[in-house]
C-alpha atoms as a PDB file:
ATOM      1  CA  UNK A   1     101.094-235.073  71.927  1.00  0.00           C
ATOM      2  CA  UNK A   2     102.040-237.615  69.665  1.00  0.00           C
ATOM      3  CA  UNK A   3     104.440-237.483  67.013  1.00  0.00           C
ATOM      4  CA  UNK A   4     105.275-239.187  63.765  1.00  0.00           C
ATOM      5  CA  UNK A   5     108.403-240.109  62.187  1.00  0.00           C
ATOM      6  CA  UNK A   6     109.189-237.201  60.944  1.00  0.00           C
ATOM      7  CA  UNK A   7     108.648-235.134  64.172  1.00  0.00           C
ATOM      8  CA  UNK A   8     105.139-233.429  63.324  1.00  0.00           C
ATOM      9  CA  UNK A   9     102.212-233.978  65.504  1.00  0.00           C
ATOM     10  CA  UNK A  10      99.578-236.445  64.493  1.00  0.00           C
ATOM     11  CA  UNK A  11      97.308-236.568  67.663  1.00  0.00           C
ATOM     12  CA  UNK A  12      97.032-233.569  70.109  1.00  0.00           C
ATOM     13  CA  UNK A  13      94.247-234.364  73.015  1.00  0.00           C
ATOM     14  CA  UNK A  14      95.170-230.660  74.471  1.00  0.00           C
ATOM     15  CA  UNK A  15      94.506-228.805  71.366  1.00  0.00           C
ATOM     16  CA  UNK A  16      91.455-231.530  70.736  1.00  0.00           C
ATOM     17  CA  UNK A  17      89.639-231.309  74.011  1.00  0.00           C
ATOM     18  CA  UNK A  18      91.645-227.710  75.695  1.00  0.00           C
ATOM     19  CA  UNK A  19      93.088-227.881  78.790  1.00  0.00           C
ATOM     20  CA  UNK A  20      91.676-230.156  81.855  1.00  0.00           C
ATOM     21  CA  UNK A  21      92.035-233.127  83.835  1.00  0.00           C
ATOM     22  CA  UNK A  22      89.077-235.056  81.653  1.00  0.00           C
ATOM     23  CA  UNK A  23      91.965-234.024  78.751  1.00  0.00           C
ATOM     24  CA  UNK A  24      95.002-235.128  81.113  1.00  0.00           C
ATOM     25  CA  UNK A  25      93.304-238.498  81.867  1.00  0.00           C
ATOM     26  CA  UNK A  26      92.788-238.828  78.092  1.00  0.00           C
ATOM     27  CA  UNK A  27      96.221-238.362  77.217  1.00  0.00           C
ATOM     28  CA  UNK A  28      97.787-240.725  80.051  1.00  0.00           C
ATOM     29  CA  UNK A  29      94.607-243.772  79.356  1.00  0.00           C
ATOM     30  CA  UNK A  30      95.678-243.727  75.964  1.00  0.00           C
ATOM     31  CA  UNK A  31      96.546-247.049  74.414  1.00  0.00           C
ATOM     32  CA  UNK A  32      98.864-244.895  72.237  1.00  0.00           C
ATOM     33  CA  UNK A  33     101.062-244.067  74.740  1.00  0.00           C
ATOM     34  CA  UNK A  34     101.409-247.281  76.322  1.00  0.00           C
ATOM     35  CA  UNK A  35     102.674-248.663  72.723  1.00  0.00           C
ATOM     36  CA  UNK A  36     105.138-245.961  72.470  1.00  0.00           C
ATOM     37  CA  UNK A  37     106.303-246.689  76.103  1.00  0.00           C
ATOM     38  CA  UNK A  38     106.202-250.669  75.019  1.00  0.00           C
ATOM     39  CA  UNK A  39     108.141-249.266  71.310  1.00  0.00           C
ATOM     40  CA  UNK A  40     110.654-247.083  73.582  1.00  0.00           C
ATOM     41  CA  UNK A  41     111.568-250.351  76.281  1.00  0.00           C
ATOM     42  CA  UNK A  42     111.925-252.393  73.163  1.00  0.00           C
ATOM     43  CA  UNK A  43     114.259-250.129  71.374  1.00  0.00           C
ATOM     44  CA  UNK A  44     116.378-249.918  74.866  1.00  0.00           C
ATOM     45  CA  UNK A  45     116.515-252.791  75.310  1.00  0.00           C
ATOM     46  CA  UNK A  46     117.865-253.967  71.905  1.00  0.00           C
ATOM     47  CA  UNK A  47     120.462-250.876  72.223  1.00  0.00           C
ATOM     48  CA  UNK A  48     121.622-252.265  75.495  1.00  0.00           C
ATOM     49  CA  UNK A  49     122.451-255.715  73.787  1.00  0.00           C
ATOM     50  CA  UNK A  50     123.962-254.403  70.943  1.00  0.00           C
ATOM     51  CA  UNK A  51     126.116-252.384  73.558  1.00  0.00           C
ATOM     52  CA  UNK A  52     127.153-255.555  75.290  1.00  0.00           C
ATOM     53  CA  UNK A  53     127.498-257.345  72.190  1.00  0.00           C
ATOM     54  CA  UNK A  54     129.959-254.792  70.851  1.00  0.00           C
ATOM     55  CA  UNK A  55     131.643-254.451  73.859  1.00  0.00           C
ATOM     56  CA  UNK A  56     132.399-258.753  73.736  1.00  0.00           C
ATOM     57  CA  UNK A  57     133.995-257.950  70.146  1.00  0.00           C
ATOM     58  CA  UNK A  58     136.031-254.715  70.913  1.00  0.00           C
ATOM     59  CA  UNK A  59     137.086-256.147  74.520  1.00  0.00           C
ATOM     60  CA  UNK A  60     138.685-259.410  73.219  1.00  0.00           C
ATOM     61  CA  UNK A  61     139.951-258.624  69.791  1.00  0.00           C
ATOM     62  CA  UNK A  62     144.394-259.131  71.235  1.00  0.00           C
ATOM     63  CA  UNK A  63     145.303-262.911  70.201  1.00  0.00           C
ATOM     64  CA  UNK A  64     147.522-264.588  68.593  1.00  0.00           C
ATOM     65  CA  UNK A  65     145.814-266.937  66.191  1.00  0.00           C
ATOM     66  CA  UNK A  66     146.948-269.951  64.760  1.00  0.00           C
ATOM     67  CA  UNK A  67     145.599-270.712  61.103  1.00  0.00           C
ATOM     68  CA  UNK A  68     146.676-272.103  57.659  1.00  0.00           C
ATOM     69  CA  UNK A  69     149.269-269.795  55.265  1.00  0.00           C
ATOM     70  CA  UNK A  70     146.896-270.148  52.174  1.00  0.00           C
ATOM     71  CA  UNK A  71     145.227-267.659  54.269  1.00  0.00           C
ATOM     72  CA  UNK A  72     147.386-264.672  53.917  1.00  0.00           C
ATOM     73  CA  UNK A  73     145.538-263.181  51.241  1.00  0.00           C
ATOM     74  CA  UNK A  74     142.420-263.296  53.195  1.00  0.00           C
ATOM     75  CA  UNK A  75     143.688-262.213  56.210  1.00  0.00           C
ATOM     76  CA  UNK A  76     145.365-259.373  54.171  1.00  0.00           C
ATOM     77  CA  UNK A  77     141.941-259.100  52.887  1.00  0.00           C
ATOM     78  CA  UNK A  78     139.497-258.097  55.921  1.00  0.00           C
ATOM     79  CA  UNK A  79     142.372-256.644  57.560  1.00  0.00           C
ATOM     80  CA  UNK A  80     142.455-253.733  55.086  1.00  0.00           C
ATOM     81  CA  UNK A  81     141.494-250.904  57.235  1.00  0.00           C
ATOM     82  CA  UNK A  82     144.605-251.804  59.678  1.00  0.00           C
ATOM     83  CA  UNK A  83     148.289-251.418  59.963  1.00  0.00           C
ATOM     84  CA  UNK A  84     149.861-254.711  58.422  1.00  0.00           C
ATOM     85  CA  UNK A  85     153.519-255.897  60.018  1.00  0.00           C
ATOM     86  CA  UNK A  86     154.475-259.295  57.855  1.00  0.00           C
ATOM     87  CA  UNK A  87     158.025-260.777  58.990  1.00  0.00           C
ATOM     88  CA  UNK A  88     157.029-263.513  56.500  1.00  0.00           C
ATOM     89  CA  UNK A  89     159.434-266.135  55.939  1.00  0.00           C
ATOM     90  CA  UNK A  90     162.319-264.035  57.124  1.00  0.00           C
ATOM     91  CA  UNK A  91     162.417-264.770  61.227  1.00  0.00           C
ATOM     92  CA  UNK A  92     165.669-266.813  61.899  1.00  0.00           C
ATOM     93  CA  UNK A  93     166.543-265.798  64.351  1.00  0.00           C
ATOM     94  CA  UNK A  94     165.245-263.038  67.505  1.00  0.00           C
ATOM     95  CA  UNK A  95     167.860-260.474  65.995  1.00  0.00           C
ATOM     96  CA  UNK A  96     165.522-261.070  62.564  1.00  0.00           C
ATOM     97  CA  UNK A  97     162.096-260.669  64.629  1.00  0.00           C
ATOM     98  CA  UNK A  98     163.886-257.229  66.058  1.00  0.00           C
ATOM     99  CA  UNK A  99     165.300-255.558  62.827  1.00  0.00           C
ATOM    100  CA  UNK A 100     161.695-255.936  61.245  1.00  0.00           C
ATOM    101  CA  UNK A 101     160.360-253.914  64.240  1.00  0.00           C
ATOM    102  CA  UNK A 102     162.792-251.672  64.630  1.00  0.00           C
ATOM    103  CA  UNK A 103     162.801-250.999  60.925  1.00  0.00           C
ATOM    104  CA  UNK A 104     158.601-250.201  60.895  1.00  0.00           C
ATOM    105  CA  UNK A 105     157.946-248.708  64.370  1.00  0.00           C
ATOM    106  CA  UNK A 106     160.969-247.135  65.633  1.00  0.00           C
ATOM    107  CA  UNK A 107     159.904-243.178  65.306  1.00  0.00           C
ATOM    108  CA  UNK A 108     161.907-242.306  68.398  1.00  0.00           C
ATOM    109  CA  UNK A 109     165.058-243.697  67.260  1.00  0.00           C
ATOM    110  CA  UNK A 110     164.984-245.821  70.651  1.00  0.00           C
ATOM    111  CA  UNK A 111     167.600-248.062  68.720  1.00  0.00           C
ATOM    112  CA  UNK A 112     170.671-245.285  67.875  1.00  0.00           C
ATOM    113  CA  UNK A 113     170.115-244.359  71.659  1.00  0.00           C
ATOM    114  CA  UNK A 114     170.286-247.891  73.496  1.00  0.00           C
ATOM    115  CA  UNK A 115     171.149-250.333  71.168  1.00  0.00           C
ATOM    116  CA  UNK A 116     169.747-253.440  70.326  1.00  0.00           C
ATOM    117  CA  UNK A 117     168.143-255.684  73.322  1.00  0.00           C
ATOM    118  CA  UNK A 118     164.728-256.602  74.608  1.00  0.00           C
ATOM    119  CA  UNK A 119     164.873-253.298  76.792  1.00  0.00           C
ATOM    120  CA  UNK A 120     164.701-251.246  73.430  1.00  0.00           C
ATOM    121  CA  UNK A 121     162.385-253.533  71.826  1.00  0.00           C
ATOM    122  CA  UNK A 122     160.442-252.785  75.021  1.00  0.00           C
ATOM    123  CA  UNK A 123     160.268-249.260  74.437  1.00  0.00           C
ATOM    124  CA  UNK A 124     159.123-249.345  71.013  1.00  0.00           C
ATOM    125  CA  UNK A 125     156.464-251.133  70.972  1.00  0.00           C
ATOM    126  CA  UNK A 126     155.273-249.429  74.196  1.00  0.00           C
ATOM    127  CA  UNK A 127     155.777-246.180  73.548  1.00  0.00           C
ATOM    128  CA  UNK A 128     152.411-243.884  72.794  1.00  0.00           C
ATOM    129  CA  UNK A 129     153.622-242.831  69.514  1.00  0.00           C
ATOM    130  CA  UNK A 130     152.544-246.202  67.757  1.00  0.00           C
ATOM    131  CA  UNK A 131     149.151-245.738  69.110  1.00  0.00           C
ATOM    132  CA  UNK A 132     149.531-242.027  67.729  1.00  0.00           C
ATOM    133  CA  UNK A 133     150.557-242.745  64.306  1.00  0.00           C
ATOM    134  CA  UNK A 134     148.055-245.736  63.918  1.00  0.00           C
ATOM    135  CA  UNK A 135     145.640-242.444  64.727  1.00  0.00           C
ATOM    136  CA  UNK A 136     147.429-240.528  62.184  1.00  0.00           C
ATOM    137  CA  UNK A 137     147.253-243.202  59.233  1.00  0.00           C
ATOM    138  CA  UNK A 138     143.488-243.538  60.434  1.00  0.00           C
ATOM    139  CA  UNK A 139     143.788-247.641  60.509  1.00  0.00           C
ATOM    140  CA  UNK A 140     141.440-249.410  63.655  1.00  0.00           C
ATOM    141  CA  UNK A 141     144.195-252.106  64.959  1.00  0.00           C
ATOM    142  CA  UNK A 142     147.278-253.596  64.027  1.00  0.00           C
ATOM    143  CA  UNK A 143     147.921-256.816  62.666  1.00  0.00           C
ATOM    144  CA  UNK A 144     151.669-259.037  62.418  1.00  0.00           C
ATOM    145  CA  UNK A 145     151.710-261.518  60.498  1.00  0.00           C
ATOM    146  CA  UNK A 146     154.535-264.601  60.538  1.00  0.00           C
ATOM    147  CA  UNK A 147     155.239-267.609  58.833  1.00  0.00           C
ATOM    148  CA  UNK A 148     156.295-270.857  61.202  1.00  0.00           C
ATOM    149  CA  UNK A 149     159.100-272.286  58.661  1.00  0.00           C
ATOM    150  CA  UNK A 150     161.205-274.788  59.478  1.00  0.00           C
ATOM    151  CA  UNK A 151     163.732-272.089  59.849  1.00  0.00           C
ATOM    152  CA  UNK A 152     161.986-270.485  62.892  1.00  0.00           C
ATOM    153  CA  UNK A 153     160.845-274.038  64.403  1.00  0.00           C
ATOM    154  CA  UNK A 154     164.455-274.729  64.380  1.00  0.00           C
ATOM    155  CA  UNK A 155     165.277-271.261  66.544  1.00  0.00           C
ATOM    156  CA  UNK A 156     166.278-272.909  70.239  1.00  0.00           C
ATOM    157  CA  UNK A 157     163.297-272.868  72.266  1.00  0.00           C
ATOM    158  CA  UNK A 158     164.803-271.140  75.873  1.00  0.00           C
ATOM    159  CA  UNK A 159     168.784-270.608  76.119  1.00  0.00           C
ATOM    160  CA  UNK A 160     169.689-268.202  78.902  1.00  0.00           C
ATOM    161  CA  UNK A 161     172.923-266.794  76.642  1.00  0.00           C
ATOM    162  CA  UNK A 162     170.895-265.420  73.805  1.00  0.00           C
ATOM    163  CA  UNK A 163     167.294-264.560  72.816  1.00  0.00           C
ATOM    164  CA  UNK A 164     165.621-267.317  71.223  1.00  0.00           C
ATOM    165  CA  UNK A 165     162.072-268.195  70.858  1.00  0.00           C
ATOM    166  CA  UNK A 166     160.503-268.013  74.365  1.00  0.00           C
ATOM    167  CA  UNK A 167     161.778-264.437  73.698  1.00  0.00           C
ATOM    168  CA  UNK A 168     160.052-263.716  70.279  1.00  0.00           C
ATOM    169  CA  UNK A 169     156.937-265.225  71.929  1.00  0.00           C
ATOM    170  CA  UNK A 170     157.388-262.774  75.047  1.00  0.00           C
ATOM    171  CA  UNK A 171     156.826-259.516  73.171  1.00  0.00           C
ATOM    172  CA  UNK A 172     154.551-260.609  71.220  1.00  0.00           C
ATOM    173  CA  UNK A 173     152.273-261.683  73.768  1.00  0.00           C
ATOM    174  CA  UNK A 174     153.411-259.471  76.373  1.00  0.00           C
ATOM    175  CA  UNK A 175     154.782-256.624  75.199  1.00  0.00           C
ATOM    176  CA  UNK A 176     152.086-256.623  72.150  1.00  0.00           C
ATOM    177  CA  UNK A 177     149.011-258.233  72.972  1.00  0.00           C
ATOM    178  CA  UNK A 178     149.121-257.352  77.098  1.00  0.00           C
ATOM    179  CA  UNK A 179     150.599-253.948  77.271  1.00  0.00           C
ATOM    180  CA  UNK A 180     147.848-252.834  74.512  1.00  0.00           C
ATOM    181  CA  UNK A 181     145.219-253.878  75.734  1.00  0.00           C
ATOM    182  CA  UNK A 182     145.834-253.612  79.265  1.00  0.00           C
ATOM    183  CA  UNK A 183     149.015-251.646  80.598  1.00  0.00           C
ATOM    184  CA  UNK A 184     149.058-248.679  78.365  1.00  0.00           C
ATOM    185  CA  UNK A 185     145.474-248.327  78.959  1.00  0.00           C
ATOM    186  CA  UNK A 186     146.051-247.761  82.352  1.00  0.00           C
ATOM    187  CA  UNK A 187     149.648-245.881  82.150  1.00  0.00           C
ATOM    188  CA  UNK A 188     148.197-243.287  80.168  1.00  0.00           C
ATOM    189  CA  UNK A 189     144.908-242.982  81.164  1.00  0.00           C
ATOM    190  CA  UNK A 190     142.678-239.871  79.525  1.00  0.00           C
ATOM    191  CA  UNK A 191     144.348-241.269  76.037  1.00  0.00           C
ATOM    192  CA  UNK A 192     142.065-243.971  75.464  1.00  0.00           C
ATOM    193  CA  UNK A 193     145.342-245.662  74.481  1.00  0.00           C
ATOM    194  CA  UNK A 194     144.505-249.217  73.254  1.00  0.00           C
ATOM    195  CA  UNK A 195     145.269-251.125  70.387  1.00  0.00           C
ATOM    196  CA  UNK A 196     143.168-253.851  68.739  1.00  0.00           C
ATOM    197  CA  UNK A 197     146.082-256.393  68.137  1.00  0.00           C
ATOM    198  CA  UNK A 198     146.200-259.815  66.063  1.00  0.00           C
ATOM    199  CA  UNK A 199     149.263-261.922  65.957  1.00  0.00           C
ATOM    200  CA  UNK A 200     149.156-264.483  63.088  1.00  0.00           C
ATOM    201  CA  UNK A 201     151.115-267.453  63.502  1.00  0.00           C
ATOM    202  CA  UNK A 202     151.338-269.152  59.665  1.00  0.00           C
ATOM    203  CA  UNK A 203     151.392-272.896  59.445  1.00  0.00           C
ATOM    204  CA  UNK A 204     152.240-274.577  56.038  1.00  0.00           C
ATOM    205  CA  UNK A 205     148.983-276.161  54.567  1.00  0.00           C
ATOM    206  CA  UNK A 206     151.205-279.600  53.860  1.00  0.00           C
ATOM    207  CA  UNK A 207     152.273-279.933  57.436  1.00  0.00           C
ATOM    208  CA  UNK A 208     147.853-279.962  58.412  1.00  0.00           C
ATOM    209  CA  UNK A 209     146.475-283.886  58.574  1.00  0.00           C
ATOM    210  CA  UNK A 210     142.975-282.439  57.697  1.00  0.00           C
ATOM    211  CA  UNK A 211     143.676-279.941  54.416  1.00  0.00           C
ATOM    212  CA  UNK A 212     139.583-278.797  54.757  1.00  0.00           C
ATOM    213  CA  UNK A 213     140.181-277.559  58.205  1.00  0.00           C
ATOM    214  CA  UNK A 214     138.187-274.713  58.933  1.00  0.00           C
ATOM    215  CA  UNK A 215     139.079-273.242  62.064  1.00  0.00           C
ATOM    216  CA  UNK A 216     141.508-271.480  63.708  1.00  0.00           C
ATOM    217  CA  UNK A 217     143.128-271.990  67.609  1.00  0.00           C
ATOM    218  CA  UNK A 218     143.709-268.716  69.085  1.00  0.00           C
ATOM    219  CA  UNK A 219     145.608-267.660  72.523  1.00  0.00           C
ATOM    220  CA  UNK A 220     143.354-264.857  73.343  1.00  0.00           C
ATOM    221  CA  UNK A 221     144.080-261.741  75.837  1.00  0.00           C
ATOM    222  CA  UNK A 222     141.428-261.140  78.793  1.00  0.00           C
ATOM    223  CA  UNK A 223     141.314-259.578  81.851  1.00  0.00           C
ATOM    224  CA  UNK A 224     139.496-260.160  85.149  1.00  0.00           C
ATOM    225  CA  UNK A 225     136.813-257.784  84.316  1.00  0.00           C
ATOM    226  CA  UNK A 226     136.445-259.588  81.154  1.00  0.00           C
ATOM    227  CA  UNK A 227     135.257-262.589  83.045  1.00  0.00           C
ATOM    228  CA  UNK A 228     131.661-263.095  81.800  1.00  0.00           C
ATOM    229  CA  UNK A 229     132.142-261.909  78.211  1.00  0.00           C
ATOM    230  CA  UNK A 230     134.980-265.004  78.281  1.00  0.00           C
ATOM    231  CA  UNK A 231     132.070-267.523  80.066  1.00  0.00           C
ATOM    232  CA  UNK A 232     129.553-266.384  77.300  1.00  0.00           C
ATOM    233  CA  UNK A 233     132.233-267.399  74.433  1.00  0.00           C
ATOM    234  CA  UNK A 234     132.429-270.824  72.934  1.00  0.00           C
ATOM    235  CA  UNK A 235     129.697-272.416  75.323  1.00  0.00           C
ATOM    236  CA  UNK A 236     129.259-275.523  73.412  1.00  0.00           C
ATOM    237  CA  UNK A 237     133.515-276.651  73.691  1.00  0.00           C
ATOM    238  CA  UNK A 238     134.848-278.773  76.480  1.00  0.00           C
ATOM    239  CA  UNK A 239     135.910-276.068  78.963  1.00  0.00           C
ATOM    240  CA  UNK A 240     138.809-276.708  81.400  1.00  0.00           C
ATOM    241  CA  UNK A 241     140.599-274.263  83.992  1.00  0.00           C
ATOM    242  CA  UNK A 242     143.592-273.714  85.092  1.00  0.00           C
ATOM    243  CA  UNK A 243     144.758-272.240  87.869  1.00  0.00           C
ATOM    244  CA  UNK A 244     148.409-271.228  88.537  1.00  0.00           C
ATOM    245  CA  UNK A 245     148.922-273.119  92.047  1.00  0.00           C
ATOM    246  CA  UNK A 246     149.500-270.130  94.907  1.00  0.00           C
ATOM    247  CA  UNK A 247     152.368-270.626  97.572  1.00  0.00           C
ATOM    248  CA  UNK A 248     149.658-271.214  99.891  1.00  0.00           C
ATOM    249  CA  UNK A 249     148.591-274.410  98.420  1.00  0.00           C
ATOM    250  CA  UNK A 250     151.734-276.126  98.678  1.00  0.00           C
ATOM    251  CA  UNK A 251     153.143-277.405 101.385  1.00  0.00           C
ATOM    252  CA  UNK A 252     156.429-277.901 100.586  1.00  0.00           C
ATOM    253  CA  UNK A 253     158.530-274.996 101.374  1.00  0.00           C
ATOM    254  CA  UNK A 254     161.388-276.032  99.633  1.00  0.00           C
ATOM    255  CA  UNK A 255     162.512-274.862  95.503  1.00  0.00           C
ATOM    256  CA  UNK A 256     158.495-273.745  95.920  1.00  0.00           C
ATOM    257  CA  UNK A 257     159.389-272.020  92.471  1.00  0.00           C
ATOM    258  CA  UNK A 258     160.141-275.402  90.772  1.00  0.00           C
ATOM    259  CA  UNK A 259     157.179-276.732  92.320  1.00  0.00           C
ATOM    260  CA  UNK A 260     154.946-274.314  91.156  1.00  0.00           C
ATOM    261  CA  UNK A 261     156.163-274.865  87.652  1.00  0.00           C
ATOM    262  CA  UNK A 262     155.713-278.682  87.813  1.00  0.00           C
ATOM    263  CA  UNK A 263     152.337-278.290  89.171  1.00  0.00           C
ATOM    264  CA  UNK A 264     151.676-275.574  86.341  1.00  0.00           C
ATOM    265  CA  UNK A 265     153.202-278.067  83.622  1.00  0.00           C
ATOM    266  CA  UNK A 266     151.795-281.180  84.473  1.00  0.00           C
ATOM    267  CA  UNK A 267     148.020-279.716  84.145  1.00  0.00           C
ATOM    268  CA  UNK A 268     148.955-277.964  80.948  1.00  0.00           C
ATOM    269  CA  UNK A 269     149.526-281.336  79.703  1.00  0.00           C
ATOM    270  CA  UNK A 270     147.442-283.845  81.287  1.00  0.00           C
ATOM    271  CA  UNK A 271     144.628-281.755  80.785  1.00  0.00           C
ATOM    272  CA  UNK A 272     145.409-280.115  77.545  1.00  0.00           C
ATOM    273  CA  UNK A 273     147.987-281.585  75.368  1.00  0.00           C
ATOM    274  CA  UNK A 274     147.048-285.325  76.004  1.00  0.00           C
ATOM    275  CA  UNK A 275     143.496-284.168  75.535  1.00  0.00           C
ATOM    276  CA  UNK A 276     141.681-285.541  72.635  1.00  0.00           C
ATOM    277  CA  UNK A 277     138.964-283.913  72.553  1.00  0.00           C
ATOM    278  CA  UNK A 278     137.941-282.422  68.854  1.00  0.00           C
ATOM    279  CA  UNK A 279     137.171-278.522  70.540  1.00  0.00           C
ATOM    280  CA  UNK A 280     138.716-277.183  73.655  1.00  0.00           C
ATOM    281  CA  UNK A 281     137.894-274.151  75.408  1.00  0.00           C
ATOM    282  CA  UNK A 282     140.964-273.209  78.148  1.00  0.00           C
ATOM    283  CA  UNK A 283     141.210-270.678  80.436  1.00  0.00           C
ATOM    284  CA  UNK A 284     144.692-269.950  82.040  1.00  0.00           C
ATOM    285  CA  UNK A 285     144.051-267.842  85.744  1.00  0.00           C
ATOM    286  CA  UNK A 286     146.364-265.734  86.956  1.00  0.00           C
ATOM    287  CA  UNK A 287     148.560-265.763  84.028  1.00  0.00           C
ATOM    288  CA  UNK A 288     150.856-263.021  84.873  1.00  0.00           C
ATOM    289  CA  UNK A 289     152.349-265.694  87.095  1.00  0.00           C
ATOM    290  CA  UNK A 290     154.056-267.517  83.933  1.00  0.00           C
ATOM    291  CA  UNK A 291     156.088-264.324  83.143  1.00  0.00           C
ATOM    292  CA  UNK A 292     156.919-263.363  86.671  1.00  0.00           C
ATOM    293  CA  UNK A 293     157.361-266.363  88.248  1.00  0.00           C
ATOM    294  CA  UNK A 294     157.743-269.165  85.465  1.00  0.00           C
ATOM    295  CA  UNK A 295     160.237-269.540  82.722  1.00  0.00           C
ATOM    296  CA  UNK A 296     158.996-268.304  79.354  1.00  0.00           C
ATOM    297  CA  UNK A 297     160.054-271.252  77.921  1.00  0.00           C
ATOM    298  CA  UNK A 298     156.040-272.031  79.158  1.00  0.00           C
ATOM    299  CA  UNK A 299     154.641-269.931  76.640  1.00  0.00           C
ATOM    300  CA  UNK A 300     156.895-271.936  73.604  1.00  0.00           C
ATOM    301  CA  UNK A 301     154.953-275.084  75.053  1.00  0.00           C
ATOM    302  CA  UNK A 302     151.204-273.673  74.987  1.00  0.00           C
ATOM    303  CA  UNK A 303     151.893-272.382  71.653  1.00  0.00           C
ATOM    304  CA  UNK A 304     154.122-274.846  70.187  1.00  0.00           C
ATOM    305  CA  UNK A 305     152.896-278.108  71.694  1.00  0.00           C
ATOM    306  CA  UNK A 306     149.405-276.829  72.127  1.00  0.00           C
ATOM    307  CA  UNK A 307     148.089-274.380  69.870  1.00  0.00           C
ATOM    308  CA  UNK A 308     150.117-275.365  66.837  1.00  0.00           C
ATOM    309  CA  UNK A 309     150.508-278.700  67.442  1.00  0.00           C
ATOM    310  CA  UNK A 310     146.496-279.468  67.840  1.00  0.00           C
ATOM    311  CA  UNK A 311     145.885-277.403  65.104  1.00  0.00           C
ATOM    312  CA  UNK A 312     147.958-279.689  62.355  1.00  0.00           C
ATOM    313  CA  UNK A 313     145.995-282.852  64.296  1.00  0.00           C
ATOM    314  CA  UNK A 314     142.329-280.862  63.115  1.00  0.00           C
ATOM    315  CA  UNK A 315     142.001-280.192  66.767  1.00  0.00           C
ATOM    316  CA  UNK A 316     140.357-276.966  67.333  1.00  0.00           C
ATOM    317  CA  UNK A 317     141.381-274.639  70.879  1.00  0.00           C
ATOM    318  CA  UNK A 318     140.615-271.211  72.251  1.00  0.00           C
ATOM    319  CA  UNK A 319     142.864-270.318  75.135  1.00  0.00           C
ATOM    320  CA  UNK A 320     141.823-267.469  77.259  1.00  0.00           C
ATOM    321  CA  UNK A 321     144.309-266.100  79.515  1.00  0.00           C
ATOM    322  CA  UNK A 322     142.464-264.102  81.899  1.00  0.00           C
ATOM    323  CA  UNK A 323     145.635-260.986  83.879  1.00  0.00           C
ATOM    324  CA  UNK A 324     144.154-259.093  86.597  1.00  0.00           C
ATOM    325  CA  UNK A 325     142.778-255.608  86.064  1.00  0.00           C
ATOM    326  CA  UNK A 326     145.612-253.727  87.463  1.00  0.00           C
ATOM    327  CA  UNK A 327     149.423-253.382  86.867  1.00  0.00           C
ATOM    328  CA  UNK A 328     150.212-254.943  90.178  1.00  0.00           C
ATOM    329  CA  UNK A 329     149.892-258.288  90.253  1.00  0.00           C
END
């Protein structure tokens, strides 16, 4: 039987010809049934590439992007449907970057209990009541937004004493971007408990050599499952890799650790920073090893020296940096 669009029959061999297997070889010869079978692949398959396709948006939608501060009203703009954080020109300091926070997302009161520190900070930002109240205000992500001033260039980049900016950048790659799209995932699994997370980093439109620039650079947050999604992204750019070098490739056994980190450094700037290339596509492996096992003074430099400091030149990079797909790593 064949049916139109509104679900009535339009052609019925049985009730045509009655029951028989003259009437079954009718119906299967048909040429209209092998154009619905052709209409029905066709439709699958454009469903199954509009499933990948979404899956490539949702999957890699944590960064932090770098992009001009005429652009707040736009970004304030498409971002209407999500929960808006804007430190604006008030970050001096990591104690300003923590009262802002503490002051929008602390439902638990995680600050009376503990006290101010990066342990606290920690906890609110992790805890499954941000995801719960985003649910509750119905918005689809979050979305911080900061201005780089001269006051928060000037904050000291790594100083073991105090938290500083290598700190500010740690939860908000780490303890934002990561842990939401990848650790609480995982921690409380059944919850569907991710966020869709973008970091904007603010850069004064006087400070950019080319003032039509229309791009942005963007650190972006994948995982090893994420792997061809990130290869199908930005084929046309210059893409270099780089590995974090394993114990196991050196052969010096001694301050390993510093070696490691000299390896690490020199490739981030021989074959990024000194790179002139107009559009750069980089993927960092085995990032987790730059918070475990590097200083996170690293991340200052790729966003800093890199990210921001290509983007004034008109120099246009996404950075992938691919974790593993477990917590372990």
């Amino acid at each position: 039987m064949i049916l139109n669009q509104n679900n009535k029959p339009v052609y019925d061999p049985v009730k045509e010809y009655e029951k028989g297997n003259h009437t079954y070889l009718d119906i299967v010869g048909d040429l209209i049934v092998f154009e619905k079978i052709v209409q029905y692949i066709i439709l699958m398959t454009i469903i199954r590439h509009l499933k990948e396709l979404n899956r490539s948006i949702f999957m890699l939608q944590n960064k932090l992007i770098i992009t001009k501060k005429s652009k707040r009203n736009e970004i304030y703009e498409k971002s209407k449907n999500k929960w808006i954080i804007d430190f604006g020109d008030k970050i001096k300091s990591w104690s300003d970057f923590y009262d802002i926070i503490q002051k929008e997302i602390d439902f638990l009161n995680y600050n009376k209990e503990y006290g101010k520190g990066n342990h606290t900070y920690s906890d609110i930002v992790g805890d499954l009541i941000v995801f719960e109240k985003m649910k509750e205000r119905k918005k689809e992500g979050m979305v911080f937004i900061l201005d780089y001033t001269e006051n928060f260039r000037k904050i000291k980049d790594c100083d073991e004493k105090n938290y500083d900016k290598s700190t500010i950048y740690y939860d908000l790659v780490y303890n934002l971007l990561v842990e939401w799209y990848r650790d609480n995932k995982i921690i409380y699994k059944g919850r569907n408990a991710a966020i869709d997370i973008e970091v904007y980093i603010l850069i004064d439109d006087n400070s950019i050599q080319n003032k039509v620039i229309n791009f942005d650079n963007e650190l972006i947050i994948a995982i090893e499952n994420d792997r061809d999604i990130v290869k199908k992204q930005y084929q046309s750019y210059k893409e270099i890799e780089i590995f974090y070098p394993t114990k196991e490739e050196i052969k010096e056994k001694k301050n390993i650790g510093d070696i490691q980190r000299e390896i690490f450094l020199n490739l981030l700037e021989k074959k990024v920073a000194l790179n002139n290339l107009e559009k750069l596509k980089v993927i960092i492996s085995n990032s987790m090893k730059i918070f475990h096992e590097l200083s996170i003074y690293l991340l200052v430099y790729i966003i800093d020296k890199i990210l921001i400091e290509k983007f004034t030149e008109g120099k246009e990079i996404k950075m992938f940096m691919i974790f593993a797909n477990e917590l372990a790593e």
